[in-house]
Every structure is written in C-alpha cells, then in structure tokens.
Protein backbone atom coordinates (compact mmCIF):
# COMPACT_ATOMS: atom_id res chain seq x y z
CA UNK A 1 -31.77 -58.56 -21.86
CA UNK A 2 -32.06 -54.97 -20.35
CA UNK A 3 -29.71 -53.71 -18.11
CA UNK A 4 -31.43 -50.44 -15.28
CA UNK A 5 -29.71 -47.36 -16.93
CA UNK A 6 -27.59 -46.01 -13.79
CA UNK A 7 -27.23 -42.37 -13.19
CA UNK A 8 -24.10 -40.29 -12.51
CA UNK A 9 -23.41 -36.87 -10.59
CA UNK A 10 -23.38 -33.85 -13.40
CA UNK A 11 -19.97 -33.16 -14.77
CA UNK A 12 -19.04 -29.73 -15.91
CA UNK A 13 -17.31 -28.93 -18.74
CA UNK A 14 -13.88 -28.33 -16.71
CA UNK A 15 -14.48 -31.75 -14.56
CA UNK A 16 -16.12 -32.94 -11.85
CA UNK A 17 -17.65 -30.38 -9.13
CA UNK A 18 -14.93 -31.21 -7.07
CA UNK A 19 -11.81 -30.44 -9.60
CA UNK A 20 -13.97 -27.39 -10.47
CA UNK A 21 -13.88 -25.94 -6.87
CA UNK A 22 -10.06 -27.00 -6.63
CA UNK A 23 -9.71 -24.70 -9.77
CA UNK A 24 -11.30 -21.84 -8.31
CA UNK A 25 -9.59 -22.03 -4.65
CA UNK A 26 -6.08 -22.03 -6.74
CA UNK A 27 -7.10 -19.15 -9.02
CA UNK A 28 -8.24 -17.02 -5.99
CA UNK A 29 -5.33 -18.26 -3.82
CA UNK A 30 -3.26 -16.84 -7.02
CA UNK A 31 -5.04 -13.66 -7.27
CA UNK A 32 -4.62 -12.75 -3.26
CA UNK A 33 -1.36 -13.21 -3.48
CA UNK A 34 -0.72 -10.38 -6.01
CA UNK A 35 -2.33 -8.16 -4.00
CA UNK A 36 -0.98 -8.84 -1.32
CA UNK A 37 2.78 -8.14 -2.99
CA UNK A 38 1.21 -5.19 -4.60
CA UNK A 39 0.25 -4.12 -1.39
CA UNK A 40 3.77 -4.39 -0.09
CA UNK A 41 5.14 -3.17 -2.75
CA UNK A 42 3.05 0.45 -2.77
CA UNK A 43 4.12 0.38 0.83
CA UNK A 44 7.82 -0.53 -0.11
CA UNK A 45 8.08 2.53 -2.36
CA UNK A 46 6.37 4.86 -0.03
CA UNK A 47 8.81 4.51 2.91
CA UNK A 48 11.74 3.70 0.85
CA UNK A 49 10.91 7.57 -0.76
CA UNK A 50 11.33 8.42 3.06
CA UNK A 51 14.83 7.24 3.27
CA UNK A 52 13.49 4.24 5.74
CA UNK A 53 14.42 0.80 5.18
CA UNK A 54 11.17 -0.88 3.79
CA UNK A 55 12.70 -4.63 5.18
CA UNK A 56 13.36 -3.75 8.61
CA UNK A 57 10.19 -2.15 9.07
CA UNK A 58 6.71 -4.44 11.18
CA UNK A 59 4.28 -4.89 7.83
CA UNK A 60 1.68 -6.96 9.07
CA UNK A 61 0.01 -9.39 6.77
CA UNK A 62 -3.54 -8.89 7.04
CA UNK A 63 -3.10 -4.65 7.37
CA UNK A 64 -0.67 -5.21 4.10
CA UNK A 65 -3.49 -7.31 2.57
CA UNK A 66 -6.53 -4.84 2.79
CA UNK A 67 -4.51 -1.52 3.49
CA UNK A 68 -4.27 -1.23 -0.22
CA UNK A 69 -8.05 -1.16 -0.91
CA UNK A 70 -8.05 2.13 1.51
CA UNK A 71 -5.13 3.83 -0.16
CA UNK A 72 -7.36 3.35 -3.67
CA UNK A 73 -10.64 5.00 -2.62
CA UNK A 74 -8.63 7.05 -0.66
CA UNK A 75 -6.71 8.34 -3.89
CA UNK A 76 -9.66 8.70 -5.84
CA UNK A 77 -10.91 11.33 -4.06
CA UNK A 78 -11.10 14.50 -6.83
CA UNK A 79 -8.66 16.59 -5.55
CA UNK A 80 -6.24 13.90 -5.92
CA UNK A 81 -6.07 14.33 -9.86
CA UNK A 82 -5.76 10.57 -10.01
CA UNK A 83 -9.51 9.59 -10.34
CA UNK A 84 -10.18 8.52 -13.37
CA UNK A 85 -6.74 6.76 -13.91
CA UNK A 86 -7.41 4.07 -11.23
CA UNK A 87 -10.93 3.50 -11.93
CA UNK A 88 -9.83 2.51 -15.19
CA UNK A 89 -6.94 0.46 -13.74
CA UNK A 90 -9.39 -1.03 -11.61
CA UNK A 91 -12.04 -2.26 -14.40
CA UNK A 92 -9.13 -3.46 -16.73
CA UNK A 93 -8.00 -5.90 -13.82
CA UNK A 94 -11.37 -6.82 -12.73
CA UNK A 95 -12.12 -8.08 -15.94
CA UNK A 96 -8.56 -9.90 -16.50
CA UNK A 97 -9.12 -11.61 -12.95
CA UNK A 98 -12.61 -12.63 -14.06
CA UNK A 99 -11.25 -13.81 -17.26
CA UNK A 100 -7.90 -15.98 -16.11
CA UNK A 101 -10.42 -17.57 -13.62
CA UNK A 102 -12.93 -18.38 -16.47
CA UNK A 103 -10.06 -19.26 -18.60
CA UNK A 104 -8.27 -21.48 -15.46
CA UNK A 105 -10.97 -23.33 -14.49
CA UNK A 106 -11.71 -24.42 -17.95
CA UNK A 107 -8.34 -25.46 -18.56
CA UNK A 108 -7.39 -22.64 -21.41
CA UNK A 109 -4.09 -21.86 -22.61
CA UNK A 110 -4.48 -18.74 -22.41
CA UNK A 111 -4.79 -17.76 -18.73
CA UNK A 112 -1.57 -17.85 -17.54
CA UNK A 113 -1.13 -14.78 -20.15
CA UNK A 114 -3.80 -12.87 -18.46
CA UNK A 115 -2.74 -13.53 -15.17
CA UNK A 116 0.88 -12.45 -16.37
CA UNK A 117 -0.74 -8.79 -17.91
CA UNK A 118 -2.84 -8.17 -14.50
CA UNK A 119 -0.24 -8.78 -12.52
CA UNK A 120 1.90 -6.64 -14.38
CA UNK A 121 -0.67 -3.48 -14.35
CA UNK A 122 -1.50 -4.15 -10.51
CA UNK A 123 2.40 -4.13 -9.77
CA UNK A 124 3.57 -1.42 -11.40
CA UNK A 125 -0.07 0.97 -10.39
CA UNK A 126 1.01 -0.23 -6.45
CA UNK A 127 4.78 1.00 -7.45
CA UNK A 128 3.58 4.35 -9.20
CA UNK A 129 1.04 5.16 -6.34
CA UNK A 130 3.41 4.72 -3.63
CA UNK A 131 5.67 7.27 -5.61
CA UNK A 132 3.31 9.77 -6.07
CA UNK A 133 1.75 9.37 -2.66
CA UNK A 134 5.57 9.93 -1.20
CA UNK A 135 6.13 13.02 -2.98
CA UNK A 136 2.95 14.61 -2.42
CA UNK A 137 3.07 13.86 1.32
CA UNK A 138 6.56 14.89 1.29
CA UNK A 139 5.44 18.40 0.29
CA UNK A 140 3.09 21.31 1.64
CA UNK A 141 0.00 19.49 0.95
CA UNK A 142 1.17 16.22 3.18
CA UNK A 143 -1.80 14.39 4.15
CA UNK A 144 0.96 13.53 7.48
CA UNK A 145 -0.32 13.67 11.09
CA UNK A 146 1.73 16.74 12.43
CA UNK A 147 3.64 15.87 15.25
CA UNK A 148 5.11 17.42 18.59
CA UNK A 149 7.10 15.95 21.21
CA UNK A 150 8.27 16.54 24.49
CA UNK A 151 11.22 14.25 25.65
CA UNK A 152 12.19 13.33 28.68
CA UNK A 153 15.37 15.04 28.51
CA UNK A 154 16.40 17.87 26.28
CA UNK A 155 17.68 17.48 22.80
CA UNK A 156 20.96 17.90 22.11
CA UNK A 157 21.78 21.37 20.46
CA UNK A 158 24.56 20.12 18.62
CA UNK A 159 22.85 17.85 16.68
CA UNK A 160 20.41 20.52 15.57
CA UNK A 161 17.53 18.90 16.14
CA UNK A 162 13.83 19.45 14.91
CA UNK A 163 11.90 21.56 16.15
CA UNK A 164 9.07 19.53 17.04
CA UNK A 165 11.47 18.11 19.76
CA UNK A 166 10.83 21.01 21.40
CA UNK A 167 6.71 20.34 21.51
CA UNK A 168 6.09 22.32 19.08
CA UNK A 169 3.90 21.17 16.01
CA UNK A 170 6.14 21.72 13.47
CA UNK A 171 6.42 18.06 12.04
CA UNK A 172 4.75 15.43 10.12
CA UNK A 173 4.52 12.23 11.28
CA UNK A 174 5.82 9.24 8.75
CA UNK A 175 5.39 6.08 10.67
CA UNK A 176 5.25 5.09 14.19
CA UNK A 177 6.40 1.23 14.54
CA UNK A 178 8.93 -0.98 16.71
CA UNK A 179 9.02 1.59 19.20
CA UNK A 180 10.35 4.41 16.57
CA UNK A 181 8.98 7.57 15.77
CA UNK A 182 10.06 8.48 12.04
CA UNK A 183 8.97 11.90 11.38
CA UNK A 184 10.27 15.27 9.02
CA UNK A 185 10.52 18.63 9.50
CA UNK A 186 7.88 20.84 7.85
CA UNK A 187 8.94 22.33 4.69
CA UNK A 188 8.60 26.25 4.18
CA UNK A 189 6.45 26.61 1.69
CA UNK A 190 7.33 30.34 1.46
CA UNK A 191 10.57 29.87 0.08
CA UNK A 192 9.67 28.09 -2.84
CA UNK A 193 9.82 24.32 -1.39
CA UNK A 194 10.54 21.51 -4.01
CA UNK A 195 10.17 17.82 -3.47
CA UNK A 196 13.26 15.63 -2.35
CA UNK A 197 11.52 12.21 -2.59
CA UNK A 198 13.27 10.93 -5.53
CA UNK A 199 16.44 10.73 -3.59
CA UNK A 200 14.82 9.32 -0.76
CA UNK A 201 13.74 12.38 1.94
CA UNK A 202 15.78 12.29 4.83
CA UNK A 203 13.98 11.92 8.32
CA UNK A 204 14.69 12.08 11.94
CA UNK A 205 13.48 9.61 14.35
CA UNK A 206 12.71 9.15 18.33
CA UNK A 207 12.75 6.07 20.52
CA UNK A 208 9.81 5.25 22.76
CA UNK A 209 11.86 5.67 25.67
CA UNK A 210 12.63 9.03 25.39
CA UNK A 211 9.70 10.25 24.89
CA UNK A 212 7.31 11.92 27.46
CA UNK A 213 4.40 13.39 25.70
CA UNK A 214 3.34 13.19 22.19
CA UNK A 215 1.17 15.83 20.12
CA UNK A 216 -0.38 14.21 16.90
CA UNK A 217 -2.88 16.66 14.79
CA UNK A 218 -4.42 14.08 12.32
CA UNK A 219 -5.28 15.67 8.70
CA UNK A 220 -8.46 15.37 7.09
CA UNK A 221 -6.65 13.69 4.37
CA UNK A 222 -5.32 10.78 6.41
C-alpha cells in the first residue's frame, strides 16, 4: 500500500527561512552597533583633543549613527591627503561584513573572527580620524565656523578674554550644545603656529544667557 508523498516548505542550508532571517537581523543588529561605537568613538577623540569632556557632552543616537558616513566622504575629499587610505579601509570592511554574515548565517566557526578583525579596523580608523581631524581643525586650515559674539554685558578684562567676545570674528567655533558655546581663539599663523591637540587644546566657552548676538561664518570645508 502507497502512502500520497507530502510536501514540505524549502529548507536552506543554514535552516528554515525563518532561522535564516533571525540570522541575518542578529548579524546586522551586530554590525550597527559597531558603527554606531565607532561613530562615538571618532567623536570621543575629536572633542576630547579639544580639552571638552566627551561624556558630559548631548550625542544623539541617530546623528552619532549616520554622522560618521558624512565625516568619511567628507575626508576623502583630495585635499585631505587621506583618500585612498579610507577607500581601502572601506572595501576591506565591506567585504569582512559581507563575509561574517555569510559565515553567521551558515553557522561557521569562523565568523566571530571576522567580526573581531572588522571591528578592530573600524575602531581604531574612527579613533585615528577623529585625531587627525582635531589637529587639523585645531590649526590654520580649521574647517571651524568662525565665530563672533556680542554679550549682553561686557567681558571681564581680567580674565583676558577672546577676542571674539568683543564681536569680532576672530574665533572658530568647536561645538554649540546644552546651551554652551565652546569655541578657540584663532591661531597666528604668522608666527610659526604648531598644533596643541595632543595635549588636549584648551578652549573658552559662553552660556546662552549671556549672549546677545552671534556671528557664525561657515567654511566651505564644514
């Protein structure tokens, strides 16, 4: 006696359709994450080269999370220098995300290597970047805003304050957030200016409150 022959959903090699889209959520859900602590991380070692306090500061998520894609094609503009470098950084991790997600949803040994090495390149490129980008925005090519303010009462001469108190564009702009203005004077490039980034650049900053009218000159760069 015959039994019909019943028929079954395809199976993949990994599992069912289901565990195969449960594989793929996870790797992507693995692979966002990285970026989004490489993103904070570039950001980290930017402001931290500023002499501002990276934990206290308003990152939000989602600006953290795609911010970093700008500051690449940004930074591989020619006159940057840096070009070629992340283009190559940026194939080698393509192709290690495409392969740990192969290798992950297929159950391989293997891919929690290959997520280990592209993590690795992705957070120490984010932590190089955001040094470089610090010192050359530090210097006499900053990519800054310039900034001028005009407060609502005058600055205290004792303290010596910058000039750009005075509304006059003679600062760059760092970061505006929580109601701070963190800004630095404009070095001289005349007098033969070098970087102080590595020790963390020391800036001035202006509450909200006291100020009456701001000046910002964006750069093309920016």
């Amino acid at each position: 006696m015959t039994h019909p022959s019943s028929t079954s959903a395809p199976r993949t090699k990994g599992g069912s359709p289901l565990e195969l889209l449960k594989s793929l959520g996870g790797a992507a859900g693995i692979l966002t994450g990285i970026t989004f602590v490489s993103g904070w991380l570039y950001w980290s070692t930017y402001y931290t080269a500023f002499g501002l306090n990276p934990l206290v500061l308003d990152f939000p998520i989602p600006v953290v999370s795609v911010s970093i894609s700008q500051v690449l094609v940004r930074d591989s503009a020619p006159a940057s220098g840096l070009g070629a470098p992340i283009l190559i950084a940026l194939i080698v991790c393509v192709a290690l995300s495409g392969l740990f997600v192969y290798w992950r949803t297929r159950g391989h040994r293997g891919s929690g290597f290959v997520l280990l090495l592209a993590a690795l390149i992705m957070l120490v490129g984010a932590w190089r970047l955001g040094y470089h980008d610090a010192d050359l925005d530090a210097g006499c090519n900053s990519r800054l805003p310039t900034v001028a303010f005009l407060l609502t009462t005058a600055p205290d001469a004792a303290d010596a304050p910058p000039s750009c108190l005075n509304n006059m564009l003679s600062c760059k702009l760092v970061l505006h957030s929580s109601g701070v203005y963190h800004f630095f004077e404009i070095p001289d490039c005349s007098a033969g200016f070098t970087n102080t980034v590595g020790a963390g650049l020391a800036t001035a900053e202006v509450l909200d409150a006291q100020v009456k009218m701001v000046r910002i000159l964006r750069s093309k760069g920016l």
